[in-house]
N, C-alpha and C. Protein backbone atom coordinates (compact mmCIF):
# COMPACT_ATOMS: atom_id res chain seq x y z
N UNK A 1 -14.71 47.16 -50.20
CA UNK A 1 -13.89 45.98 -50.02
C UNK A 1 -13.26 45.96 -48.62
N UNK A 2 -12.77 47.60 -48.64
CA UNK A 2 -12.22 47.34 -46.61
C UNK A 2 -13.25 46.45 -45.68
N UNK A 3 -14.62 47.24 -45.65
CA UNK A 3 -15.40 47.06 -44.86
C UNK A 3 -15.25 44.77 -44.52
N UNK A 4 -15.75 44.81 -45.92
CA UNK A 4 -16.17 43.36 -46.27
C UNK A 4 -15.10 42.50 -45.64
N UNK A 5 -13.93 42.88 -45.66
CA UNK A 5 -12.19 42.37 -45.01
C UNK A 5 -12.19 42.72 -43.91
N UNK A 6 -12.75 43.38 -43.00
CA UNK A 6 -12.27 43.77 -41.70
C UNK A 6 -13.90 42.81 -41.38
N UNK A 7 -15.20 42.71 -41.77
CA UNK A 7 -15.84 41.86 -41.11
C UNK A 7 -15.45 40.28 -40.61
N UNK A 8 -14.68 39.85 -42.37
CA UNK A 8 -13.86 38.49 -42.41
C UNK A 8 -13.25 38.27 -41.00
N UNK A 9 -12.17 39.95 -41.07
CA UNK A 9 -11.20 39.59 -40.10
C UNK A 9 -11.87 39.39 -38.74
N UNK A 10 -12.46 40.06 -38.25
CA UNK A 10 -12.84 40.12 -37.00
C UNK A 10 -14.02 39.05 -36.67
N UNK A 11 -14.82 38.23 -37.95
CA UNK A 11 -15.01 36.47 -37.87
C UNK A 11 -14.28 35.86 -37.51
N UNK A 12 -13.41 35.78 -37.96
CA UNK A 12 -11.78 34.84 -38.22
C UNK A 12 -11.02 34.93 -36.86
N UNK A 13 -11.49 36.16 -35.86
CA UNK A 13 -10.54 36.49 -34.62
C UNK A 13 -11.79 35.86 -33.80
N UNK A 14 -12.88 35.74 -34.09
CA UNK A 14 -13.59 35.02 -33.12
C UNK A 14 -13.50 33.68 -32.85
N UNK A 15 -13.40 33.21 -34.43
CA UNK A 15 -13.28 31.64 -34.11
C UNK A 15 -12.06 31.52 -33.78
N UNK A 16 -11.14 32.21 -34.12
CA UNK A 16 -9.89 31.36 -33.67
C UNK A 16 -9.50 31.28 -32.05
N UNK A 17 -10.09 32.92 -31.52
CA UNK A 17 -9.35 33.03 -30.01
C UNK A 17 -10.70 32.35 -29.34
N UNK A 18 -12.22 32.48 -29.58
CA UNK A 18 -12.97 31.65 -28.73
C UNK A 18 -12.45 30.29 -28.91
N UNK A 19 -12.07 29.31 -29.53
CA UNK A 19 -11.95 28.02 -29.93
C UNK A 19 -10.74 28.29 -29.51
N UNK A 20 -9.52 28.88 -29.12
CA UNK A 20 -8.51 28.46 -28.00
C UNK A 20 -9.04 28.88 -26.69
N UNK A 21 -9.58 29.73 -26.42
CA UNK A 21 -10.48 30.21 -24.95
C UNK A 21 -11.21 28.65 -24.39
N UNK A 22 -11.76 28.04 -25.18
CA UNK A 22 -12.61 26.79 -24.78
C UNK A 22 -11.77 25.90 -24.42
N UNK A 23 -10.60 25.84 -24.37
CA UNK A 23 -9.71 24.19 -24.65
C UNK A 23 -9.10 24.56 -22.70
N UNK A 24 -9.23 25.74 -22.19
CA UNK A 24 -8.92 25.57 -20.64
C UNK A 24 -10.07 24.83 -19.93
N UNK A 25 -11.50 25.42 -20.76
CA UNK A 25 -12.91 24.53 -19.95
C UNK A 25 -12.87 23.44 -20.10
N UNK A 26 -12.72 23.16 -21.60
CA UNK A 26 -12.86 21.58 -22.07
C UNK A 26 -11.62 21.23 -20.85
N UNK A 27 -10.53 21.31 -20.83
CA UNK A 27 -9.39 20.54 -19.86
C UNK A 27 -9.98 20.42 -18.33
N UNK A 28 -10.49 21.77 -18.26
CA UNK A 28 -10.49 21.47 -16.38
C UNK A 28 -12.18 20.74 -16.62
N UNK A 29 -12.91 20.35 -17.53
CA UNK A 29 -13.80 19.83 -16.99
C UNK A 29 -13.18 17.89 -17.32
N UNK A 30 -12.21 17.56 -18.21
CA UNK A 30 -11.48 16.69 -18.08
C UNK A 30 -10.90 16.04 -16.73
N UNK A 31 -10.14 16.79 -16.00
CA UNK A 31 -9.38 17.46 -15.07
C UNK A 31 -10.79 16.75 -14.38
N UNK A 32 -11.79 16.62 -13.92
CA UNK A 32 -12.85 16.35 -13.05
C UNK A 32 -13.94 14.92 -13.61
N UNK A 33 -13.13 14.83 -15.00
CA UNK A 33 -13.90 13.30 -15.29
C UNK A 33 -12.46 12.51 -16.50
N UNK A 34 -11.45 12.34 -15.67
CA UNK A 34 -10.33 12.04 -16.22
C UNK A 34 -10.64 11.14 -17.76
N UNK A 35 -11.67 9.95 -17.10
CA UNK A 35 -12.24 8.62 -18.17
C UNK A 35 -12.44 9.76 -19.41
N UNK A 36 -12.46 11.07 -19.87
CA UNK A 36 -13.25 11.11 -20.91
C UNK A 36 -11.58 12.47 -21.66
N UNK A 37 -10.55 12.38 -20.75
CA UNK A 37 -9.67 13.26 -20.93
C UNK A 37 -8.59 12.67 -22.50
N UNK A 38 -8.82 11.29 -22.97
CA UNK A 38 -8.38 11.11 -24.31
C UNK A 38 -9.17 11.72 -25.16
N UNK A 39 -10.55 12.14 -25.20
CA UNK A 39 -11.43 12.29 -26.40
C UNK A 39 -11.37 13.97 -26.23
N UNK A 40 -11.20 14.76 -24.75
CA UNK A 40 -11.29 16.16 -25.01
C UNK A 40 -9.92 16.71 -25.67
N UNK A 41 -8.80 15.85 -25.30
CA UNK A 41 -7.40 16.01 -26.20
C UNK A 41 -7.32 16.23 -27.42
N UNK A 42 -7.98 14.57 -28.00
CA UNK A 42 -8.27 14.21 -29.59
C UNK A 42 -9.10 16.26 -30.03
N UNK A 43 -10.21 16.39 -29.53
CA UNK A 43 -10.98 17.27 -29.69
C UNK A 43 -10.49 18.30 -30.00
N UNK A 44 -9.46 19.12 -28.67
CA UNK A 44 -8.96 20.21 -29.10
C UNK A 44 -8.06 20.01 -29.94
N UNK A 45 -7.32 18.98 -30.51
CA UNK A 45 -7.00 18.88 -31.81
C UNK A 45 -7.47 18.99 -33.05
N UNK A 46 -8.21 18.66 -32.77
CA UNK A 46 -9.21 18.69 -34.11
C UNK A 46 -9.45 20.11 -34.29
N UNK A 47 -10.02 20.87 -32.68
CA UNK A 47 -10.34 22.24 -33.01
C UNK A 47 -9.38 23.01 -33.61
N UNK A 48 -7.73 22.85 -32.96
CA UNK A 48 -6.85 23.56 -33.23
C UNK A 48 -6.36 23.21 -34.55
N UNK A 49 -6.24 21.99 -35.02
CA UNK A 49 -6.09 22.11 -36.87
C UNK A 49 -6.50 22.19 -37.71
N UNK A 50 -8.20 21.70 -37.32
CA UNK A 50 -8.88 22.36 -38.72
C UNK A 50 -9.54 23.91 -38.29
N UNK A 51 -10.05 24.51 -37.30
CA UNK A 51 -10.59 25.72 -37.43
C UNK A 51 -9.76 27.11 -36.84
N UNK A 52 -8.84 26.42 -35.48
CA UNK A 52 -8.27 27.30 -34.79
C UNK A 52 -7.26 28.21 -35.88
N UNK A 53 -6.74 27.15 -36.17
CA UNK A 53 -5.31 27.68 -37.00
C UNK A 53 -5.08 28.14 -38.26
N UNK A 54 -6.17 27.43 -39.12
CA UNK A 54 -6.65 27.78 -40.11
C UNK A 54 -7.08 29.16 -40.12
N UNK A 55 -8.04 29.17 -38.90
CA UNK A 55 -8.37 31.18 -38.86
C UNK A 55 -7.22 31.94 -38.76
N UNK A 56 -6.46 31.64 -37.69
CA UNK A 56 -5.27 32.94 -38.05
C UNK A 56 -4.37 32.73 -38.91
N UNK A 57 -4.23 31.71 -39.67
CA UNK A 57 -3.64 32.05 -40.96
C UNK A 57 -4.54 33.07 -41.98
N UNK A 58 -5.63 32.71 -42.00
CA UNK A 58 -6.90 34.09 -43.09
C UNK A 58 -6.90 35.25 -42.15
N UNK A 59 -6.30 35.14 -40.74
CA UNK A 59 -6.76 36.47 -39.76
C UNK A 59 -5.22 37.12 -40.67
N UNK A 60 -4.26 37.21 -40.93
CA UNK A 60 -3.15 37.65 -41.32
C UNK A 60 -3.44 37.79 -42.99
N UNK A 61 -3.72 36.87 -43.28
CA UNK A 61 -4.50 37.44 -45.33
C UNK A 61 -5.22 38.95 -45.04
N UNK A 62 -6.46 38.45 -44.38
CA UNK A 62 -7.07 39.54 -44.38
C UNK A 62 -6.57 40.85 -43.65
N UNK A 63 -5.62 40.48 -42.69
CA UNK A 63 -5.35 41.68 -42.24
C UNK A 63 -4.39 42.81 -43.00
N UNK A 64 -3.76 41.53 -44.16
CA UNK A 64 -2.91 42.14 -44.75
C UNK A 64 -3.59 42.64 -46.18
N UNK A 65 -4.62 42.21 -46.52
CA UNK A 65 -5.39 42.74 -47.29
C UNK A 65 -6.20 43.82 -46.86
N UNK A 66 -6.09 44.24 -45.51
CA UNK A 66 -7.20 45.73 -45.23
C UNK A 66 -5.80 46.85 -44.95
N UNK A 67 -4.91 46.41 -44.58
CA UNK A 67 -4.00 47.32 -45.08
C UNK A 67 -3.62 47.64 -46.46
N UNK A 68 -3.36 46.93 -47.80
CA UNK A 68 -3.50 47.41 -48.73
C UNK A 68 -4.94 47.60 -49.61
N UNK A 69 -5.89 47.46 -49.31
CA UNK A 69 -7.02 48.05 -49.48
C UNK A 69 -7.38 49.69 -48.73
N UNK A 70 -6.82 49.67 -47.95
CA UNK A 70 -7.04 50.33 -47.19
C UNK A 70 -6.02 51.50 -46.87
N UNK A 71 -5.26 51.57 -47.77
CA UNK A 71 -3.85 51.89 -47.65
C UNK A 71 -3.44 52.73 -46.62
N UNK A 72 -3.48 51.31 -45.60
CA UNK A 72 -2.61 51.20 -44.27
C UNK A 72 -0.81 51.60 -44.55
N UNK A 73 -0.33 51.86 -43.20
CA UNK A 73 0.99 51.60 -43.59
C UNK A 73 1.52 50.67 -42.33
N UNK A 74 2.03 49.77 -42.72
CA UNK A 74 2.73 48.54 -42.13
C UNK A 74 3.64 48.84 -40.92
N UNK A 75 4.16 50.46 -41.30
CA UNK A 75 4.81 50.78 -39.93
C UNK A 75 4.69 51.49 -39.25
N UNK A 76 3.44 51.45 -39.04
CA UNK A 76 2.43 52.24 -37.85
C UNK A 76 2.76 51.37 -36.69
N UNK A 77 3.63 52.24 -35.55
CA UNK A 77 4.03 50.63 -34.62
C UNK A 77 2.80 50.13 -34.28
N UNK A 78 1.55 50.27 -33.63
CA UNK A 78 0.85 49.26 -33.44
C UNK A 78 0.81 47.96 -34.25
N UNK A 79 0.82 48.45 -35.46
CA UNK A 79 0.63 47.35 -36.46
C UNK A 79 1.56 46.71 -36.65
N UNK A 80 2.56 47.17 -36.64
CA UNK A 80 4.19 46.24 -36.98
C UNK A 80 4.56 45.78 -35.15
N UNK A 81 3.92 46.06 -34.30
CA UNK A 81 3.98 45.22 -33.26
C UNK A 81 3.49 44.08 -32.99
N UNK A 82 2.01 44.22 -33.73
CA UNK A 82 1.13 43.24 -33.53
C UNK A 82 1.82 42.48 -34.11
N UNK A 83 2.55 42.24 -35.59
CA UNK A 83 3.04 41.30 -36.54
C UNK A 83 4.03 40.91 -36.44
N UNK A 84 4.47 41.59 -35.31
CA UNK A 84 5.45 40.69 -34.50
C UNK A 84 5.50 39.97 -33.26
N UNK A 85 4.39 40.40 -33.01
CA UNK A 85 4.20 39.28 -31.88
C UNK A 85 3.14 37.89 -32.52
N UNK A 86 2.11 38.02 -33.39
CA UNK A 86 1.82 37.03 -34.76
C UNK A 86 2.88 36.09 -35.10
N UNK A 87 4.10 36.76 -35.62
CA UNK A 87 5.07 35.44 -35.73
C UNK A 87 5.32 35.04 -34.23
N UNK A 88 5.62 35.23 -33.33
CA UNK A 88 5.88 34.51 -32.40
C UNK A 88 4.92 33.55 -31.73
N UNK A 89 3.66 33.99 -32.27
CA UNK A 89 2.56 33.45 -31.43
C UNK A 89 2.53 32.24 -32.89
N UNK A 90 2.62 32.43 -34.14
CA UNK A 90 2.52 31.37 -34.93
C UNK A 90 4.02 30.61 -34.31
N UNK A 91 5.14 30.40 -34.00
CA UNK A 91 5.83 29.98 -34.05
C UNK A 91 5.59 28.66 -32.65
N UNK A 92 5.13 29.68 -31.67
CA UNK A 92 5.00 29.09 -30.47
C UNK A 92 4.02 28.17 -30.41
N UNK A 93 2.32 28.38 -31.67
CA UNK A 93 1.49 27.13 -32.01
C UNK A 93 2.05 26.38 -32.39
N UNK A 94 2.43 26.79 -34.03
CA UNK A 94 3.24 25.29 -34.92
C UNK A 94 4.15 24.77 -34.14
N UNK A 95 5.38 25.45 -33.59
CA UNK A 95 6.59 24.86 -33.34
C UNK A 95 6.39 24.12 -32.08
N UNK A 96 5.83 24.54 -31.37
CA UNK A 96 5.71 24.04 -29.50
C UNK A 96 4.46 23.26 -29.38
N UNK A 97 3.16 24.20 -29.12
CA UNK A 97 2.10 23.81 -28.44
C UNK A 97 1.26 22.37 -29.38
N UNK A 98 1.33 22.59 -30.89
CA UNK A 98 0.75 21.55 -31.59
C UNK A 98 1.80 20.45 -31.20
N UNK A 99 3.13 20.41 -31.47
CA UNK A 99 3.77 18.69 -31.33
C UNK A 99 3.42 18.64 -29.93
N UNK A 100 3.33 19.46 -28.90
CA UNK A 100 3.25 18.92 -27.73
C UNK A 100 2.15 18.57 -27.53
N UNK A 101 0.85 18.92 -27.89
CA UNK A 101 -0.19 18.20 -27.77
C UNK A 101 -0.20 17.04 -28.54
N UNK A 102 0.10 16.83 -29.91
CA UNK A 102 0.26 15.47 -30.31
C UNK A 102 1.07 14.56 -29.41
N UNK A 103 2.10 14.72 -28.95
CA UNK A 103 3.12 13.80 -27.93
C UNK A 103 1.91 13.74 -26.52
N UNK A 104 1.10 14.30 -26.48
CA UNK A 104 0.20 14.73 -24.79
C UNK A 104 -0.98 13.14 -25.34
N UNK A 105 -0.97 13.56 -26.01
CA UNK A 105 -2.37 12.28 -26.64
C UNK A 105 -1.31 11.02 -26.89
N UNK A 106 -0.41 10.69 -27.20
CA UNK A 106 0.17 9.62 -27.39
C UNK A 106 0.91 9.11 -26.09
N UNK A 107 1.27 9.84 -25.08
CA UNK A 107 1.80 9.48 -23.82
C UNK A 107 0.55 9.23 -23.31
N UNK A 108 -0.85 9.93 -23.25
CA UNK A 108 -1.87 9.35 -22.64
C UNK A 108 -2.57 7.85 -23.12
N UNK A 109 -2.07 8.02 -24.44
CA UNK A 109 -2.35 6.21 -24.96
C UNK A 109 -1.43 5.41 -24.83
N UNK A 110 0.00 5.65 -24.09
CA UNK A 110 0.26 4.52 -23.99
C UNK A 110 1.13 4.62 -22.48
N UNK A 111 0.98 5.40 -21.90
CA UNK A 111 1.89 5.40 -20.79
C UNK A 111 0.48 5.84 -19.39
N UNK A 112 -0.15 6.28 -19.81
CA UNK A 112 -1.41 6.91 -18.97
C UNK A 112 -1.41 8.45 -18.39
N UNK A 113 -2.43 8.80 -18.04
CA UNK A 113 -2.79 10.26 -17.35
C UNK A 113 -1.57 10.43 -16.26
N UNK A 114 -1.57 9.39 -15.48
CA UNK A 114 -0.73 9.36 -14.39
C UNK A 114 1.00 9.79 -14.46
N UNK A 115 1.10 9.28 -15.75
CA UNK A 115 2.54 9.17 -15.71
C UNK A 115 3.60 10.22 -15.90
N UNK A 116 4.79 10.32 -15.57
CA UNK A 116 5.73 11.73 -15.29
C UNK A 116 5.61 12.47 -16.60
N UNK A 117 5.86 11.22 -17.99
CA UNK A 117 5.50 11.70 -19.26
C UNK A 117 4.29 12.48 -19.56
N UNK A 118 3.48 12.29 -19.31
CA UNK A 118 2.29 12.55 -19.40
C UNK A 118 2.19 14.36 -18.78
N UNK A 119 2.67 13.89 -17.50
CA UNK A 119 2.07 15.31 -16.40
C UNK A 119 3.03 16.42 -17.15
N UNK A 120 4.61 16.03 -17.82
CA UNK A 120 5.50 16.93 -18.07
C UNK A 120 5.05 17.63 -19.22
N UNK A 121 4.04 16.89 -20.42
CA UNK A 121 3.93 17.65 -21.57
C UNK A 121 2.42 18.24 -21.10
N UNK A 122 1.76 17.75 -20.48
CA UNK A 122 0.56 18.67 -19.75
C UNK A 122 0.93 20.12 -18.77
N UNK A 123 1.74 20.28 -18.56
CA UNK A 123 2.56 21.37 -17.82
C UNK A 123 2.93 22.28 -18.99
N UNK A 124 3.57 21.44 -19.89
CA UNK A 124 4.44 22.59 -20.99
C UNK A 124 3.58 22.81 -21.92
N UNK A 125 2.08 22.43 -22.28
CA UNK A 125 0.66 22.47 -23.08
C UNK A 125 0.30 23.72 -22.41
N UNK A 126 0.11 23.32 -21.14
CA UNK A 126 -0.73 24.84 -20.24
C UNK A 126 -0.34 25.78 -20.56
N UNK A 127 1.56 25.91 -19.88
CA UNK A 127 2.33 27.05 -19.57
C UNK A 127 2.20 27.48 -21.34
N UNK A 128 2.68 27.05 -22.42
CA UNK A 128 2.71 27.35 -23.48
C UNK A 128 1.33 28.02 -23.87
N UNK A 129 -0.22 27.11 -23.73
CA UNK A 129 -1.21 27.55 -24.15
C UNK A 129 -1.26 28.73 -23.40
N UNK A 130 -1.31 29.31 -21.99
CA UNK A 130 -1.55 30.38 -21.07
C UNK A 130 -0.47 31.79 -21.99
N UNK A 131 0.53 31.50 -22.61
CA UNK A 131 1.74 32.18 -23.11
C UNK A 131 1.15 32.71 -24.07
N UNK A 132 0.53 31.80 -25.42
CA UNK A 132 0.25 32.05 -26.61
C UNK A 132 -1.09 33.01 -26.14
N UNK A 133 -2.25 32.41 -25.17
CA UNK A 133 -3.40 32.95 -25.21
C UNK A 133 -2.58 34.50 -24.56
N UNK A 134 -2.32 34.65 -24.02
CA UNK A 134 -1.75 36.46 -23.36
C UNK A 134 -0.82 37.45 -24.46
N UNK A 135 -0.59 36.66 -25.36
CA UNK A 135 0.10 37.37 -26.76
C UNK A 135 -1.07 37.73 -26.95
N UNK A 136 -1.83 36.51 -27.76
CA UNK A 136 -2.94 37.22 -28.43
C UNK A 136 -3.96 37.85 -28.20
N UNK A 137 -4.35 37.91 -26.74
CA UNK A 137 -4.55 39.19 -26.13
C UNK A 137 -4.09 40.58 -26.57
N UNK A 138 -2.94 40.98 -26.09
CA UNK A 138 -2.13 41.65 -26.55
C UNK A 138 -2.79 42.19 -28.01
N UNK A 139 -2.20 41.08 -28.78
CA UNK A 139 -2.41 41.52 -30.28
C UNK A 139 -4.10 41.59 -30.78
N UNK A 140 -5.03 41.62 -29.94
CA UNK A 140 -6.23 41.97 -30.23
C UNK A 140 -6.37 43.51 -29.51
N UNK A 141 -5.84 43.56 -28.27
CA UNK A 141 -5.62 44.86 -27.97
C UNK A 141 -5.33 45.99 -28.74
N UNK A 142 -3.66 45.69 -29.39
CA UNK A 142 -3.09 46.35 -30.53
C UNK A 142 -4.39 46.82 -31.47
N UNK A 143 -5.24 46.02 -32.15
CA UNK A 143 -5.50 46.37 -32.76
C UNK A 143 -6.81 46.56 -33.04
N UNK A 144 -7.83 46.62 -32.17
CA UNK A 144 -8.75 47.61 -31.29
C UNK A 144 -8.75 49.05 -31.09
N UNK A 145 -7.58 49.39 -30.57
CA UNK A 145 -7.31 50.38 -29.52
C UNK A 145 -6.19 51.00 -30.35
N UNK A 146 -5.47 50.70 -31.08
CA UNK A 146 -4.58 51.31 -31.98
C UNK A 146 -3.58 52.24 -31.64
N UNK A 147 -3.04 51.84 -30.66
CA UNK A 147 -2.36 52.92 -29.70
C UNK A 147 -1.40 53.25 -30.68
N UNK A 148 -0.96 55.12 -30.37
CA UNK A 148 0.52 55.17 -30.47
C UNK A 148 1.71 54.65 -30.38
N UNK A 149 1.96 54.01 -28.89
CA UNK A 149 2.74 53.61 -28.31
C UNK A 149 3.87 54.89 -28.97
């Protein structure tokens, strides 16, 4: 059963961090054909609510299922680091980066690419997305490499 849960998991870490890895290409190739920058928005939305996010919610089931399968202990700091930087990195998707991309697509439909609205939640999308993607770095590191610390 470990085995079968740690394959899940490490599915589940592909789709989720490749499918946020793609949304800097998808932008900067936006970024170079502006006309098509509402539909790559809409897009990484779509990616980020039905597959992105969805995975690391099952990346945390399963992870928490190969620790008690596996009888892990939770306060092995690697592991209780990683799960704490997990809530922050869930907090910083749900709470920040998703409304701000919803507000990023609705200032682009009605105010335009151009506008201060626009450029300010495209700034705080990046800086936020660049934030979340270097956590979860981090927390793939953690738990790879399994350091002491």
């Amino acid at each position: 059963m470990y085995t079968f849960l740690k394959f899940l998991h490490v599915l589940l870490a592909i789709v989720a961090v490749g499918f946020n890895a793609s949304y800097g290409i998808w932008l900067a190739r936006a970024g170079r054909e502006p006309q098509h920058l509402g539909h790559v928005l809409r897009g990484i939305k779509v990616l980020d609510d039905r597959f992105a996010n969805p995975a690391y919610a099952l990346l945390l089931l399963t992870g928490l299922g190969m620790v008690w399968v596996g009888d892990l202990d939770l306060t092995q700091l690697w592991l209780s680091t990683a799960l704490g930087i997990y809530v922050v990195v869930v907090i910083l998707g749900l709470g920040v980066y998703t409304p701000t991309l919803r507000r990023q697509i609705r200032a682009l439909e009605t105010e335009g690419a151009g506008s201060a609205g626009f450029r300010s939640l495209a700034a705080r999308s990046t800086a936020v997305g660049l934030t979340v993607a270097v956590l979860v770095l981090v927390i793939v590191f953690l738990m790879v490499v399994k350091p002491s610390l």
